[in-house]
Protein backbone atom coordinates (compact mmCIF):
# COMPACT_ATOMS: atom_id res chain seq x y z
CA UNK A 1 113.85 96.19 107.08
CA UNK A 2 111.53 93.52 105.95
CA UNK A 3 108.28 94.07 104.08
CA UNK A 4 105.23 92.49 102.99
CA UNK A 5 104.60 93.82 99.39
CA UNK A 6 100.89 93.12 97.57
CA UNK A 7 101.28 92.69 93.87
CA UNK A 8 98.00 91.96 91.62
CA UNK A 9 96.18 90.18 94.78
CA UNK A 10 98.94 88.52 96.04
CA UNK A 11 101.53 89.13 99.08
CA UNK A 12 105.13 88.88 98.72
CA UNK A 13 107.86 89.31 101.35
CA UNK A 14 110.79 91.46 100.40
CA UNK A 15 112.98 88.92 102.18
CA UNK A 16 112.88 86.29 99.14
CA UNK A 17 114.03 89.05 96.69
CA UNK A 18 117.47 88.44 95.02
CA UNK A 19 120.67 90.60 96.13
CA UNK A 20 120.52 91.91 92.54
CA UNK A 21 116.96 93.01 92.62
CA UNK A 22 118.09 94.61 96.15
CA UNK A 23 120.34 96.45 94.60
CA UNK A 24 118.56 97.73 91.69
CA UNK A 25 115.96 98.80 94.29
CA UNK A 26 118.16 100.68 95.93
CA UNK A 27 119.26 102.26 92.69
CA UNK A 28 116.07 103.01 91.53
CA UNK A 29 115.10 105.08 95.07
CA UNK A 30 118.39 105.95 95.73
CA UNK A 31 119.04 104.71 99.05
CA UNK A 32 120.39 101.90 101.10
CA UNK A 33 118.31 98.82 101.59
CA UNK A 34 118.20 99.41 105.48
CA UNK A 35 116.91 102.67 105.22
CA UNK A 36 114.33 101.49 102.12
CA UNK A 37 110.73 102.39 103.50
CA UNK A 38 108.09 102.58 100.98
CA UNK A 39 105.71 104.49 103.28
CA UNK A 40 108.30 107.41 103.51
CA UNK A 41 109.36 107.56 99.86
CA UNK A 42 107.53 107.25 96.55
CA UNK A 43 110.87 105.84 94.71
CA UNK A 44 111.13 103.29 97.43
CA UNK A 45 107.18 102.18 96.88
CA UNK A 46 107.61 102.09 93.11
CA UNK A 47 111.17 100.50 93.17
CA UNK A 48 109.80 97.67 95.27
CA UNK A 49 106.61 96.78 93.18
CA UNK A 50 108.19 97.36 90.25
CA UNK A 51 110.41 94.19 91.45
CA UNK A 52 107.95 91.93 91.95
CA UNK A 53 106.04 92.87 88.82
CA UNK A 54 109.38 92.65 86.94
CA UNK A 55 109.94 89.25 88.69
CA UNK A 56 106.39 87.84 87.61
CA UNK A 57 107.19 88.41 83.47
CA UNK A 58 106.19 92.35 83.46
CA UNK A 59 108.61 93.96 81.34
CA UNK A 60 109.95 97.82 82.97
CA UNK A 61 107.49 99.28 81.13
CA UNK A 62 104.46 97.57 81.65
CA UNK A 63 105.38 97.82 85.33
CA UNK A 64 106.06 101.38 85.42
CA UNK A 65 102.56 101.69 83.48
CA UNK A 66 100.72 99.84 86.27
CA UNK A 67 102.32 101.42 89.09
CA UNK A 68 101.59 104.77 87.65
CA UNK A 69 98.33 104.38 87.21
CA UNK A 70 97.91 103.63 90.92
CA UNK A 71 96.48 105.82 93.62
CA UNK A 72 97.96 106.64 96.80
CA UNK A 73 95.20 104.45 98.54
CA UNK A 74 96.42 101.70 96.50
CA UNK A 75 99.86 102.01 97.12
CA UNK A 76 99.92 102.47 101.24
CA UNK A 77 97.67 99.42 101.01
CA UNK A 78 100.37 97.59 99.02
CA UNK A 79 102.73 97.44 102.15
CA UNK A 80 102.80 95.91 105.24
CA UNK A 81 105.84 96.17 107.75
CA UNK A 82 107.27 92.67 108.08
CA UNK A 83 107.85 91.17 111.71
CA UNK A 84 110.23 88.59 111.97
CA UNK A 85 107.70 85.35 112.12
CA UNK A 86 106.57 82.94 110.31
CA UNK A 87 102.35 83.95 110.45
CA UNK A 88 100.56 84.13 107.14
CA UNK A 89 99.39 87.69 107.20
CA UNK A 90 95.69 86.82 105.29
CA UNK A 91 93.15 84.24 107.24
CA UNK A 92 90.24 83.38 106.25
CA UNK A 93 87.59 81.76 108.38
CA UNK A 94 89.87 80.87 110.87
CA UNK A 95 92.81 79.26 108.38
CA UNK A 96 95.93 80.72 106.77
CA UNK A 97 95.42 81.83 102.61
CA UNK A 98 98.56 80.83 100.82
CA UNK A 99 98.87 81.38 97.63
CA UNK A 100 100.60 78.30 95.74
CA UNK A 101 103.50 80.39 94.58
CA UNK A 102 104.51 81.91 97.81
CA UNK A 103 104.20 78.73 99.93
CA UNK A 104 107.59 79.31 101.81
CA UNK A 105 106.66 82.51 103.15
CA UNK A 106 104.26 79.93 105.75
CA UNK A 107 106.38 76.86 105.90
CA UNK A 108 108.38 78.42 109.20
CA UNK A 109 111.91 79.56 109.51
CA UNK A 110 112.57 78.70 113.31
């Protein structure tokens, strides 16, 4: 399964994580990347943020300290179910928001 993951403002797809930081996800939760779903497990949530956090220069602990301090609200918002296309998921007055860092998650696949 595919997922779009907001981190500090910003929306990442699961899909450009590395096969290591799939792995330690799966660690972390304790179950297999296909059955990874961070709306039915907490671990899985926390695992997958904490990846993306890790990834931007958070150490473990700072990340574990931000995700903790998050509400459920916060967290169910964090996650969107990724369909296999190439859409931008924000718009804004009629036009795709890209943020600079994640510009291949628009650039098309097919």
């Amino acid at each position: 399964m595919s997922w779009w993951a907001r981190v500090e403002g910003s929306w990442r797809d699961t899909d450009l994580l590395t096969f290591d930081e799939i792995i330690s996800i799966e660690q972390i939760a304790g179950e297999p990347w296909a059955l990874c779903n961070p709306y039915r497990s907490g671990l899985v949530a926390k695992a997958m943020l904490a990846a993306f956090l890790v990834r931007e220069g958070k150490s473990d602990e700072d990340a574990a300290t931000i995700i903790g301090g998050l509400t459920l609200g916060e967290v169910k918002n964090s996650f969107r179910h990724r369909e296999d296309d190439d859409l931008p998921i924000e718009w804004e007055d009629g036009l795709p928001v890209v943020d600079p860092k994640d510009q291949e998650l628009t650039t098309g696949t097919s």
